[in-house]
N, C-alpha and C. Protein backbone atom coordinates (compact mmCIF):
# COMPACT_ATOMS: atom_id res chain seq x y z
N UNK A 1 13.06 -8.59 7.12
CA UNK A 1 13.28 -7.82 5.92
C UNK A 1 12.86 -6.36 6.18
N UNK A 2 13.42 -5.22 5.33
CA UNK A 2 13.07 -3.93 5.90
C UNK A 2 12.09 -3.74 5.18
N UNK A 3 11.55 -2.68 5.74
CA UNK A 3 9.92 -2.34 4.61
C UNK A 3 10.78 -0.52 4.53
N UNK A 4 10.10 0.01 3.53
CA UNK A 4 10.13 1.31 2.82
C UNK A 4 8.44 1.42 2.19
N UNK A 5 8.45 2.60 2.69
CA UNK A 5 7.07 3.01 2.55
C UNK A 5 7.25 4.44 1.47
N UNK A 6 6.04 4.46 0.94
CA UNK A 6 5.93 5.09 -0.39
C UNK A 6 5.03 6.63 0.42
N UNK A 7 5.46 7.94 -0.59
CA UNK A 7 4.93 8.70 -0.09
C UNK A 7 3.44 8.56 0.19
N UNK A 8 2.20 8.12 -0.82
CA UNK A 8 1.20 7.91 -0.84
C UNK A 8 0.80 6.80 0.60
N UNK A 9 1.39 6.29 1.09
CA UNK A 9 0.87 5.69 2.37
C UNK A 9 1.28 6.80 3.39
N UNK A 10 2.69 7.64 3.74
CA UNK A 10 2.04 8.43 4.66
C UNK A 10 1.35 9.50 4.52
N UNK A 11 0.90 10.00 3.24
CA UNK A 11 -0.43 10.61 3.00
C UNK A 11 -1.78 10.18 3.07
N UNK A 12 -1.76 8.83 3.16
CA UNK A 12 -2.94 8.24 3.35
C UNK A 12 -3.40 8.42 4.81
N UNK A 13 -2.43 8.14 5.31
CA UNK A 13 -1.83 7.61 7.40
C UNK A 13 -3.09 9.13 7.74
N UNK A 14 -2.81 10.19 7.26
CA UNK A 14 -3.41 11.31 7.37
C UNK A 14 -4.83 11.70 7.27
N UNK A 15 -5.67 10.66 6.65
CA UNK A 15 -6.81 10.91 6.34
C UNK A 15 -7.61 10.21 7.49
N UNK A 16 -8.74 11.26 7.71
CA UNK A 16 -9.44 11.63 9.16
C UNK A 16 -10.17 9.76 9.33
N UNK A 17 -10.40 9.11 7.97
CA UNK A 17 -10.91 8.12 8.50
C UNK A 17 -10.01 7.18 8.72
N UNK A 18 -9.02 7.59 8.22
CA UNK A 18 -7.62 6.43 8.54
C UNK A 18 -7.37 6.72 10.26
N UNK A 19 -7.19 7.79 10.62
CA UNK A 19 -6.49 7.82 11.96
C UNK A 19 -7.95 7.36 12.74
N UNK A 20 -9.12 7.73 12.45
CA UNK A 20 -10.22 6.79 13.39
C UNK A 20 -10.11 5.33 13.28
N UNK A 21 -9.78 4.77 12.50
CA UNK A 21 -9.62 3.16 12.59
C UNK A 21 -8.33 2.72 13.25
N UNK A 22 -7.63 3.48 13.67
CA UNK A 22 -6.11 3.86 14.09
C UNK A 22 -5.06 2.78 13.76
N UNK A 23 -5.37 2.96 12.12
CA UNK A 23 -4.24 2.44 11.44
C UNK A 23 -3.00 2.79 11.68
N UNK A 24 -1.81 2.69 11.09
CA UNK A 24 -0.56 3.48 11.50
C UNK A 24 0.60 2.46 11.16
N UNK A 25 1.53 3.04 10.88
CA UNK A 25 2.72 2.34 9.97
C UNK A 25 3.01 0.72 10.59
N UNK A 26 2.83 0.51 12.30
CA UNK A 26 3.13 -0.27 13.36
C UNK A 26 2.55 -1.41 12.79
N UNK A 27 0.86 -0.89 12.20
CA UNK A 27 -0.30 -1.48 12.10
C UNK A 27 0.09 -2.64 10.70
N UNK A 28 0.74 -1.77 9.59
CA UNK A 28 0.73 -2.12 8.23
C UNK A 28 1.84 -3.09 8.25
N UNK A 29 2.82 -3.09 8.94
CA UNK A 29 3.43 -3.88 9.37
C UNK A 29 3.51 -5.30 10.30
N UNK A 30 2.54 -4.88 10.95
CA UNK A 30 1.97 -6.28 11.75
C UNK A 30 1.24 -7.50 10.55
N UNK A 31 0.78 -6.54 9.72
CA UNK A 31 -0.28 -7.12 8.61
C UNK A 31 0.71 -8.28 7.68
N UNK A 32 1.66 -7.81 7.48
CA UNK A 32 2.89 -8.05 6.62
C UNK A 32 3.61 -9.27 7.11
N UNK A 33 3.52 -8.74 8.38
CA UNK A 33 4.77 -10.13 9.26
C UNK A 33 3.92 -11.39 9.32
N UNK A 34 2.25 -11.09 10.14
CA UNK A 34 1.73 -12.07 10.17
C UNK A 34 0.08 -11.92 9.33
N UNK A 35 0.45 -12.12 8.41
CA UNK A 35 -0.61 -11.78 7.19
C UNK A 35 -1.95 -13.45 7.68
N UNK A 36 -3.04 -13.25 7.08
CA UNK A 36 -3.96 -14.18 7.07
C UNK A 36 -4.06 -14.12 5.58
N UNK A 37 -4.16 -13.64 5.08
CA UNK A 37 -3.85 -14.63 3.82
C UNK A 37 -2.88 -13.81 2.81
N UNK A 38 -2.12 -14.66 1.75
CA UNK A 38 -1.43 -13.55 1.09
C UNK A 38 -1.29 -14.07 -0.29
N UNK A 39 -1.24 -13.26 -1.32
CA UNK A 39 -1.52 -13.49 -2.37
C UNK A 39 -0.11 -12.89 -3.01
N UNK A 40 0.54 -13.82 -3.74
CA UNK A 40 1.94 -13.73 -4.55
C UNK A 40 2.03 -14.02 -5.43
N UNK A 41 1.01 -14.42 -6.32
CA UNK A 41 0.84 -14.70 -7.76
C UNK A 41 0.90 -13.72 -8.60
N UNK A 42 0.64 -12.07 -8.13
CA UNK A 42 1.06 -11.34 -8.84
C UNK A 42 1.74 -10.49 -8.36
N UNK A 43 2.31 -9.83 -9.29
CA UNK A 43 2.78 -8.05 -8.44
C UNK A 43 2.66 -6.92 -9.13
N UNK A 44 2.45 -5.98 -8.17
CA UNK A 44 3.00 -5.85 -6.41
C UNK A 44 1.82 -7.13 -6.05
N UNK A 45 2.16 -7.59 -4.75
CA UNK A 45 1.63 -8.70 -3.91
C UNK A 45 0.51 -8.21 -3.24
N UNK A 46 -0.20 -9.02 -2.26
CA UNK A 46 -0.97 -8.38 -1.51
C UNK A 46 -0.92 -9.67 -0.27
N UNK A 47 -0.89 -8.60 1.28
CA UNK A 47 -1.25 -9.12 2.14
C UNK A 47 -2.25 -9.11 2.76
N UNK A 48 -3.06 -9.60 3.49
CA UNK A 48 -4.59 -9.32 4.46
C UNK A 48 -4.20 -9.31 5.58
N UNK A 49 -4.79 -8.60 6.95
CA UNK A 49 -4.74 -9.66 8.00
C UNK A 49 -5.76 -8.69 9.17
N UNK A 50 -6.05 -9.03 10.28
CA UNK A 50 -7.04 -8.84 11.14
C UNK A 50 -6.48 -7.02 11.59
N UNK A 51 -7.63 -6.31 11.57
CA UNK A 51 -7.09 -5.19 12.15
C UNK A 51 -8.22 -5.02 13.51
N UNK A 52 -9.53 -5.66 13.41
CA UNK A 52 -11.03 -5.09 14.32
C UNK A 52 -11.04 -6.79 14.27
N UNK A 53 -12.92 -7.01 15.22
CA UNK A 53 -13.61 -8.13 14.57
C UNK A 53 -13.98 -7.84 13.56
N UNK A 54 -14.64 -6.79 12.89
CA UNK A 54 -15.06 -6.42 11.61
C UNK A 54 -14.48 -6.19 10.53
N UNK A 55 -12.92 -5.93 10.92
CA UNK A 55 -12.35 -5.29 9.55
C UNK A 55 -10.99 -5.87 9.24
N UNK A 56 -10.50 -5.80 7.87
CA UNK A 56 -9.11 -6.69 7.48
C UNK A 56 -8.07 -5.39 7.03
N UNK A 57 -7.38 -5.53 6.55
CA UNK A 57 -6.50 -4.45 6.37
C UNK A 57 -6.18 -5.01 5.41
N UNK A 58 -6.08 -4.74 4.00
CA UNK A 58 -5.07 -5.17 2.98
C UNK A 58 -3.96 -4.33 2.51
N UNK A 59 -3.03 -4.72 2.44
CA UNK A 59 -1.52 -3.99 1.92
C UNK A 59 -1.36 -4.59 1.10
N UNK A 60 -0.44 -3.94 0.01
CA UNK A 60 -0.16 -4.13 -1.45
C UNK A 60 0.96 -3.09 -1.57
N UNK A 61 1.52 -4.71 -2.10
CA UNK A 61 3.42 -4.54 -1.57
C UNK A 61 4.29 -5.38 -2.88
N UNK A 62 5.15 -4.69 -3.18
CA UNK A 62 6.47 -5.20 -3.95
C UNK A 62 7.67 -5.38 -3.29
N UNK A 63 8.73 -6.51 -3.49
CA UNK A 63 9.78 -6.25 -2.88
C UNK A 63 10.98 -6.06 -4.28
N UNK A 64 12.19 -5.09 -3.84
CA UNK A 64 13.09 -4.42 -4.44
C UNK A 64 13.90 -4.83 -3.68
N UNK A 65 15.09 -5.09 -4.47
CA UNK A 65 16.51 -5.40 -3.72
C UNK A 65 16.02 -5.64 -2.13
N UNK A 66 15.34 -6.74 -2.51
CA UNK A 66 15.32 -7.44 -0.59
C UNK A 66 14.57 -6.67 0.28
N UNK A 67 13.93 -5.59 -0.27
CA UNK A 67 13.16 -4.69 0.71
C UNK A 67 11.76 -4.30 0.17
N UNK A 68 11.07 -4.94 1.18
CA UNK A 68 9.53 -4.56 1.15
C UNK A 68 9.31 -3.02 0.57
N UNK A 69 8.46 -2.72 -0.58
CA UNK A 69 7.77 -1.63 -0.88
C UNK A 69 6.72 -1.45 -0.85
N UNK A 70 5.88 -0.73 0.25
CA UNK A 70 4.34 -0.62 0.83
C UNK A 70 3.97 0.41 -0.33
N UNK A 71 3.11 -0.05 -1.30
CA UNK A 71 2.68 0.63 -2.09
C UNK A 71 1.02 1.69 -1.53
N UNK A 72 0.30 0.93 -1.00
CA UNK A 72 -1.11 1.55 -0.98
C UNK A 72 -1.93 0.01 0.18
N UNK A 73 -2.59 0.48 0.94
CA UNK A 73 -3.38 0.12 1.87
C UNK A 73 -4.66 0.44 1.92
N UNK A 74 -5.54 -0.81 2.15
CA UNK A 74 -6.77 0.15 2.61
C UNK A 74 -7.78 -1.41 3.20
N UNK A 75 -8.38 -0.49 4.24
CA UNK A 75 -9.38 -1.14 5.09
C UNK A 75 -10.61 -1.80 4.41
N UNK A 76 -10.87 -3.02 4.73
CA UNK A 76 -11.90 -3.79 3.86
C UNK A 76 -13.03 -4.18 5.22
N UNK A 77 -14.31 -4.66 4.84
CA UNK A 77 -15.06 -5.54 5.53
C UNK A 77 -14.38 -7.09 5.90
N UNK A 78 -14.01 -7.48 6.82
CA UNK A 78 -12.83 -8.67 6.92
C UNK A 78 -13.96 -9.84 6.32
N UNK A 79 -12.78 -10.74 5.24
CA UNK A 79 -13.59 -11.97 4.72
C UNK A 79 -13.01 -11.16 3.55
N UNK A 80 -13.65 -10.01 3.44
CA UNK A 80 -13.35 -9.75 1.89
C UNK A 80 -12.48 -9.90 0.53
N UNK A 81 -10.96 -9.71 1.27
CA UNK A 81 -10.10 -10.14 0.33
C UNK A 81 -9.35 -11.45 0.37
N UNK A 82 -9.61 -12.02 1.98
CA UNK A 82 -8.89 -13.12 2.32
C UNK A 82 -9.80 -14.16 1.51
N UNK A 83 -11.35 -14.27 1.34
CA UNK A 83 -11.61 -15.24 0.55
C UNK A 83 -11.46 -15.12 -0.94
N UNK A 84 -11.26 -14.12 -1.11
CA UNK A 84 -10.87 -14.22 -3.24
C UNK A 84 -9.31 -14.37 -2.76
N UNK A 85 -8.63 -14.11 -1.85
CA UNK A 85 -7.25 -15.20 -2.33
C UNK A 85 -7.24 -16.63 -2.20
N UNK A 86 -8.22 -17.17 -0.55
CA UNK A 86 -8.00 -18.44 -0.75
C UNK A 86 -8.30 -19.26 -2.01
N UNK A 87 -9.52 -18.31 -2.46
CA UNK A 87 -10.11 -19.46 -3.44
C UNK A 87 -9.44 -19.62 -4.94
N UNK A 88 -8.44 -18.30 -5.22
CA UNK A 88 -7.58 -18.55 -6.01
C UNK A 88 -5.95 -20.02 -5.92
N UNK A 89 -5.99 -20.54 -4.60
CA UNK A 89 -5.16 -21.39 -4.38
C UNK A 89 -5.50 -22.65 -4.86
């Protein structure tokens, strides 16, 4: 499926602590394809998935006419969001 990204993520891509964790569009996308946990009960959705040993990446995403919309991203302590989705299942 194609993804479309929102101006606010590559303004984010830009911020000095984003490029030290060396996030990057490649990155938000890996998250997406092979998510560790994902939450679709509401929307926009949200995916998790491994970016460090330490850290998760969550994206928060809608899809439109068949195409992923990357709304807003941001780096968590990993565990963090993947266990408030599992435990919502």
């Amino acid at each position: 499926m194609a993804i479309k990204y929102t101006k606010h993520i590559y303004d984010k891509l830009k911020l000095p602590e984003i490029i030290k964790l060396k996030i990057n569009l490649e990155t938000i996308a890996k998250v997406l394809d092979n998510p560790t946990a994902v939450d679709k009960s509401i929307e926009p959705h949200q995916s998790v998935g491994e970016i460090s040993k330490t850290l998760s990446l969550s994206v928060i995403w809608k899809t439109e006419d068949g195409i992923i919309k990357v709304i807003t991203f941001y780096p968590a302590k990993k565990g963090r969001y993947e266990s408030k989705i599992l435990r919502r299942r």
